[in-house]
C-alpha atoms as a PDB file:
ATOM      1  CA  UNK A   1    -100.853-111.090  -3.489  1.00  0.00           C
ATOM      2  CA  UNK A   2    -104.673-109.903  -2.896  1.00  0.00           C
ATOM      3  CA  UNK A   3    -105.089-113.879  -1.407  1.00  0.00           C
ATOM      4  CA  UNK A   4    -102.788-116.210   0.181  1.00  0.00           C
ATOM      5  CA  UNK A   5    -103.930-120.046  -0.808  1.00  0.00           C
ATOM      6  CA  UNK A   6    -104.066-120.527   3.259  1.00  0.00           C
ATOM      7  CA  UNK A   7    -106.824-117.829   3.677  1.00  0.00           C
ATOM      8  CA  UNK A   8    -108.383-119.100   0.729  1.00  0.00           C
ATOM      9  CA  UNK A   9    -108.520-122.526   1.732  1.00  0.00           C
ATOM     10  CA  UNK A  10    -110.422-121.663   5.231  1.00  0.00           C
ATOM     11  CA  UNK A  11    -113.501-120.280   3.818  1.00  0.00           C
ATOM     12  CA  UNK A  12    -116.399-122.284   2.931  1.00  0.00           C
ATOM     13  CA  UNK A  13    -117.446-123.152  -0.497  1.00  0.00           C
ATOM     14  CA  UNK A  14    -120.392-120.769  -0.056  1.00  0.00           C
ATOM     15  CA  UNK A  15    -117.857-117.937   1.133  1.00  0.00           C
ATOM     16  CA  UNK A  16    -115.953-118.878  -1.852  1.00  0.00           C
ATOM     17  CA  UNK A  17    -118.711-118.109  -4.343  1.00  0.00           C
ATOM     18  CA  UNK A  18    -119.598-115.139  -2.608  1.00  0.00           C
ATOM     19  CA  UNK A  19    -116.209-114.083  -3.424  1.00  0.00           C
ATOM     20  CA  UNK A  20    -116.055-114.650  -6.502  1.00  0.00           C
ATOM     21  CA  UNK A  21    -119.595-113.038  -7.322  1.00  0.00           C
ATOM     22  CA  UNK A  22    -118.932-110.044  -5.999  1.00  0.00           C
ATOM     23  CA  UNK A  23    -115.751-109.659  -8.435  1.00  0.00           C
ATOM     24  CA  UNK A  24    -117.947-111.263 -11.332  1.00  0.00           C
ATOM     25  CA  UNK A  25    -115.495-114.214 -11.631  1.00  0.00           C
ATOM     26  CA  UNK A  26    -116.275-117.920 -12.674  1.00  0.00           C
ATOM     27  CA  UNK A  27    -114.919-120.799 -10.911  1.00  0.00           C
ATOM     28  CA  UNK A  28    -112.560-122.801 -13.068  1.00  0.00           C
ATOM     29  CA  UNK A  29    -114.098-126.626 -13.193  1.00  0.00           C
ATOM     30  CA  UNK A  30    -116.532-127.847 -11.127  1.00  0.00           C
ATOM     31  CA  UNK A  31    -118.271-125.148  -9.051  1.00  0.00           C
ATOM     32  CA  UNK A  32    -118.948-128.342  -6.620  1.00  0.00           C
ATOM     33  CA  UNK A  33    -115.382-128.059  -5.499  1.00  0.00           C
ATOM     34  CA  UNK A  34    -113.210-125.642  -3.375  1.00  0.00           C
ATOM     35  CA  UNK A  35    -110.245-125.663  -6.017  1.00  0.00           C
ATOM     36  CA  UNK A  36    -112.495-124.093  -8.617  1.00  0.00           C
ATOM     37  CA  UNK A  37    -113.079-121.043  -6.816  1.00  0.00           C
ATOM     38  CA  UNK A  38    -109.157-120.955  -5.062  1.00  0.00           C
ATOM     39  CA  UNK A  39    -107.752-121.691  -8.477  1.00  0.00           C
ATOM     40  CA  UNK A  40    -109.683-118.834  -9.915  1.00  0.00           C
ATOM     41  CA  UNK A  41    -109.444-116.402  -6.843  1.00  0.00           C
ATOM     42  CA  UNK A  42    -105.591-116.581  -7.160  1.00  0.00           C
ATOM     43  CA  UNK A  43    -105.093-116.723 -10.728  1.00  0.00           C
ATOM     44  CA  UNK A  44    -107.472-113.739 -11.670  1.00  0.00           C
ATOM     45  CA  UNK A  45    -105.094-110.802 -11.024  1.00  0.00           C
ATOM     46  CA  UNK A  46    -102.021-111.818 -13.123  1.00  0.00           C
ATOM     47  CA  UNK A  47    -104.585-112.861 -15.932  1.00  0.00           C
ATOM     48  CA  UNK A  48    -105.931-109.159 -15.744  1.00  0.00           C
ATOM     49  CA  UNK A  49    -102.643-107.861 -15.735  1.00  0.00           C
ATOM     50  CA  UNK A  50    -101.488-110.198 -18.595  1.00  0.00           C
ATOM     51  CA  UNK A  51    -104.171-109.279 -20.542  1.00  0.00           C
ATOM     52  CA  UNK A  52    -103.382-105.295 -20.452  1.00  0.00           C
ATOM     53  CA  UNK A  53    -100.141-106.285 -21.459  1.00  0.00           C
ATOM     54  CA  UNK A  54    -101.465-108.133 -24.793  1.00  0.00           C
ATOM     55  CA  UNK A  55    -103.909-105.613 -25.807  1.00  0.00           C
ATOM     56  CA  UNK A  56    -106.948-107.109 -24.955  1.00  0.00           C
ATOM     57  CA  UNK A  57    -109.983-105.940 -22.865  1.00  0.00           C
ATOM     58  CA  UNK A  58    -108.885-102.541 -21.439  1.00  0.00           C
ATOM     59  CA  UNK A  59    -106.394-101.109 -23.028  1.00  0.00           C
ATOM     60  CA  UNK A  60    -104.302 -97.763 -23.443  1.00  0.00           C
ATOM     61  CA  UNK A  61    -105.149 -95.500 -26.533  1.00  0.00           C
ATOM     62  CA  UNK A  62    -102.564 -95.470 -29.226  1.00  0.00           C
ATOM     63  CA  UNK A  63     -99.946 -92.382 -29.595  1.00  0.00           C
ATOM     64  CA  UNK A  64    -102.267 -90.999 -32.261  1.00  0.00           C
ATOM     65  CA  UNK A  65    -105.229 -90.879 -29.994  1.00  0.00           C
ATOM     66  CA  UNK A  66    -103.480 -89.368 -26.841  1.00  0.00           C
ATOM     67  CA  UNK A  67    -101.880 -86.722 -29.309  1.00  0.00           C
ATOM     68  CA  UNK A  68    -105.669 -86.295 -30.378  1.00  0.00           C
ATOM     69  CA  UNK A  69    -106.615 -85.344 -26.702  1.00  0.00           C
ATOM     70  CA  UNK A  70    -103.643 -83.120 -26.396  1.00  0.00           C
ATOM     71  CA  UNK A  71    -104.568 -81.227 -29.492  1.00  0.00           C
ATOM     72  CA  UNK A  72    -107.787 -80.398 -28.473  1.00  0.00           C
ATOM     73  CA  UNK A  73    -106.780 -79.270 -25.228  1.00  0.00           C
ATOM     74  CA  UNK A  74    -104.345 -77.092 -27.144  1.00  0.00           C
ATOM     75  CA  UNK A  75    -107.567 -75.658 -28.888  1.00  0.00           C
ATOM     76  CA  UNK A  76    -109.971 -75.378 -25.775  1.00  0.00           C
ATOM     77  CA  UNK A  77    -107.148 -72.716 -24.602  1.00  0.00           C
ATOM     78  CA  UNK A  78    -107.359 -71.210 -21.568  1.00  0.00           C
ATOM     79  CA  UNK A  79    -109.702 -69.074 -19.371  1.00  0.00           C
ATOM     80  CA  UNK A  80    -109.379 -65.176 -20.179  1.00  0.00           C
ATOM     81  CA  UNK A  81    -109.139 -63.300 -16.625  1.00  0.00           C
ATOM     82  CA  UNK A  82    -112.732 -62.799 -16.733  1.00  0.00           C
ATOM     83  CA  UNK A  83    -113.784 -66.224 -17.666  1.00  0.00           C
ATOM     84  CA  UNK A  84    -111.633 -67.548 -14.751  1.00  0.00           C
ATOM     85  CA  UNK A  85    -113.506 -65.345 -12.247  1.00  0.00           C
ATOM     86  CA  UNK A  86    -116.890 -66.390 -13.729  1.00  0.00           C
ATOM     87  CA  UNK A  87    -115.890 -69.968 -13.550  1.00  0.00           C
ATOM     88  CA  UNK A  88    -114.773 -69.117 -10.371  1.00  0.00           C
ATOM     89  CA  UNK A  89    -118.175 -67.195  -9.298  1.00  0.00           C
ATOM     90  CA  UNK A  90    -120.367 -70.113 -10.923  1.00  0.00           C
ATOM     91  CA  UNK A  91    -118.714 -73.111  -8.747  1.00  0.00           C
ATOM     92  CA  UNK A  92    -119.382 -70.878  -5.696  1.00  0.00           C
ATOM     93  CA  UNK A  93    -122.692 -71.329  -6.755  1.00  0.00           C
ATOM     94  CA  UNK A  94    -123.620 -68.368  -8.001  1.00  0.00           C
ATOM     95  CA  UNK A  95    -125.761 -67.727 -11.721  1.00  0.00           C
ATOM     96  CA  UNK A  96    -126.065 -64.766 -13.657  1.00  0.00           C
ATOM     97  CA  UNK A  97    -130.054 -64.364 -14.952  1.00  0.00           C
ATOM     98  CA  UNK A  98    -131.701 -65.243 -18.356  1.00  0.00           C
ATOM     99  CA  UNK A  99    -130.217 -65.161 -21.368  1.00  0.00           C
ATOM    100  CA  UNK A 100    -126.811 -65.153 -20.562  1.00  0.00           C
ATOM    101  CA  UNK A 101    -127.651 -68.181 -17.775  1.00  0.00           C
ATOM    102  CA  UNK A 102    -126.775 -70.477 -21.184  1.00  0.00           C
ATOM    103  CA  UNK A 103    -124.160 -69.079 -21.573  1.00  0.00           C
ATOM    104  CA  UNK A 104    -122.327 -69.406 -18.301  1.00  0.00           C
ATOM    105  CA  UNK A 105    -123.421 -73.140 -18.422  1.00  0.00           C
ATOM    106  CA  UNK A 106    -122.036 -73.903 -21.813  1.00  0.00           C
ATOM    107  CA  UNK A 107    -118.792 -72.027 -20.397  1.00  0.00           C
ATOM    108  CA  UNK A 108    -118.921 -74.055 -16.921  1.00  0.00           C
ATOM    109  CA  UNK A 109    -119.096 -77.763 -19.202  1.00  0.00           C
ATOM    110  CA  UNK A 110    -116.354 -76.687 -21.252  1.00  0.00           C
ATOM    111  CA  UNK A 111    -114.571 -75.671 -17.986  1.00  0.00           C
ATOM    112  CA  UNK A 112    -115.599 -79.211 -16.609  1.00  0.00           C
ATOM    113  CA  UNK A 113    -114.571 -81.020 -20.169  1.00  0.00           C
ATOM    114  CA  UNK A 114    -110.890 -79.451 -20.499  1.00  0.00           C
ATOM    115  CA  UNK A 115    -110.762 -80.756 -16.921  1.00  0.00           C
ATOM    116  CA  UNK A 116    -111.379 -83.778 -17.182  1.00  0.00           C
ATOM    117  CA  UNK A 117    -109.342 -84.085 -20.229  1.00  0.00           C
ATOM    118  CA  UNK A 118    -106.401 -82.879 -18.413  1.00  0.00           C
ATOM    119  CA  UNK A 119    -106.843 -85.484 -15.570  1.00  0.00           C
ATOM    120  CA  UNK A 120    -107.173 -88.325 -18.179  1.00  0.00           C
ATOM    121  CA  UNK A 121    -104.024 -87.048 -19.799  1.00  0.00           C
ATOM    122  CA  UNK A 122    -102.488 -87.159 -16.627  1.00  0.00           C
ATOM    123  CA  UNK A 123    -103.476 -90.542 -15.734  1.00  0.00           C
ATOM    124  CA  UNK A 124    -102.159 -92.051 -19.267  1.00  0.00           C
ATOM    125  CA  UNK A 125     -98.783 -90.042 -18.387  1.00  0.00           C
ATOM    126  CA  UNK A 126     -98.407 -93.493 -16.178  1.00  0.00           C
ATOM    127  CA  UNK A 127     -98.071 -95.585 -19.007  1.00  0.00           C
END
């Protein structure tokens, strides 16, 4: 439980808002009244959970998308020996000169996009 009712009912009706502004909730009723904010401070996490579970708001991408994201990562491939050191090179920091500058910056995003993709792949392995 983020808040017990007790704790809850202690603070002021000014702490209360606060509270609830800085989580961007509303009070439920009459914001002249401590039960609006309570009622909302304790009911807001199963309602967020609740609404994963229905599909609404946030929500995990379908089987077809998360194969999507695995089959490009199939396609990025990986780093050749060389690549890996120049990856390796450029996040020490170090650039080769003019022309071939672009060229180890388009390699660093796609270094930094299969990356990322991998991590968010990882993350939706929790589902």
């Amino acid at each position: 439980m983020l808040f017990s009712r007790t704790e809850l009912e202690l603070l002021t009706i000014p702490q209360l808002k606060m509270l609830c502004n800085r989580y961007g909730l509303k009070p439920t009723g009459n914001p002249g009244y401590k039960t609006a904010y309570i009622t909302t401070l304790m009911a807001f996490p199963a309602l967020a959970l609740k609404q994963l579970e229905d599909g609404r708001g946030l929500k995990f991408p379908t089987f077809v998308s998360y194969q999507a994201v695995g089959s490009a990562l199939e396609e990025m491939g990986t780093p050749t020996t060389e690549q890996s050191a120049l990856i390796r090179i450029s996040l020490e920091g170090k650039s080769i000169n003019h022309p071939e500058k672009y060229g180890q910056q388009k390699l660093i995003a796609l270094y930094n996009a299969k990356d990322h993709l991998e991590r968010a792949i990882s993350l939706l392995d929790i589902q």
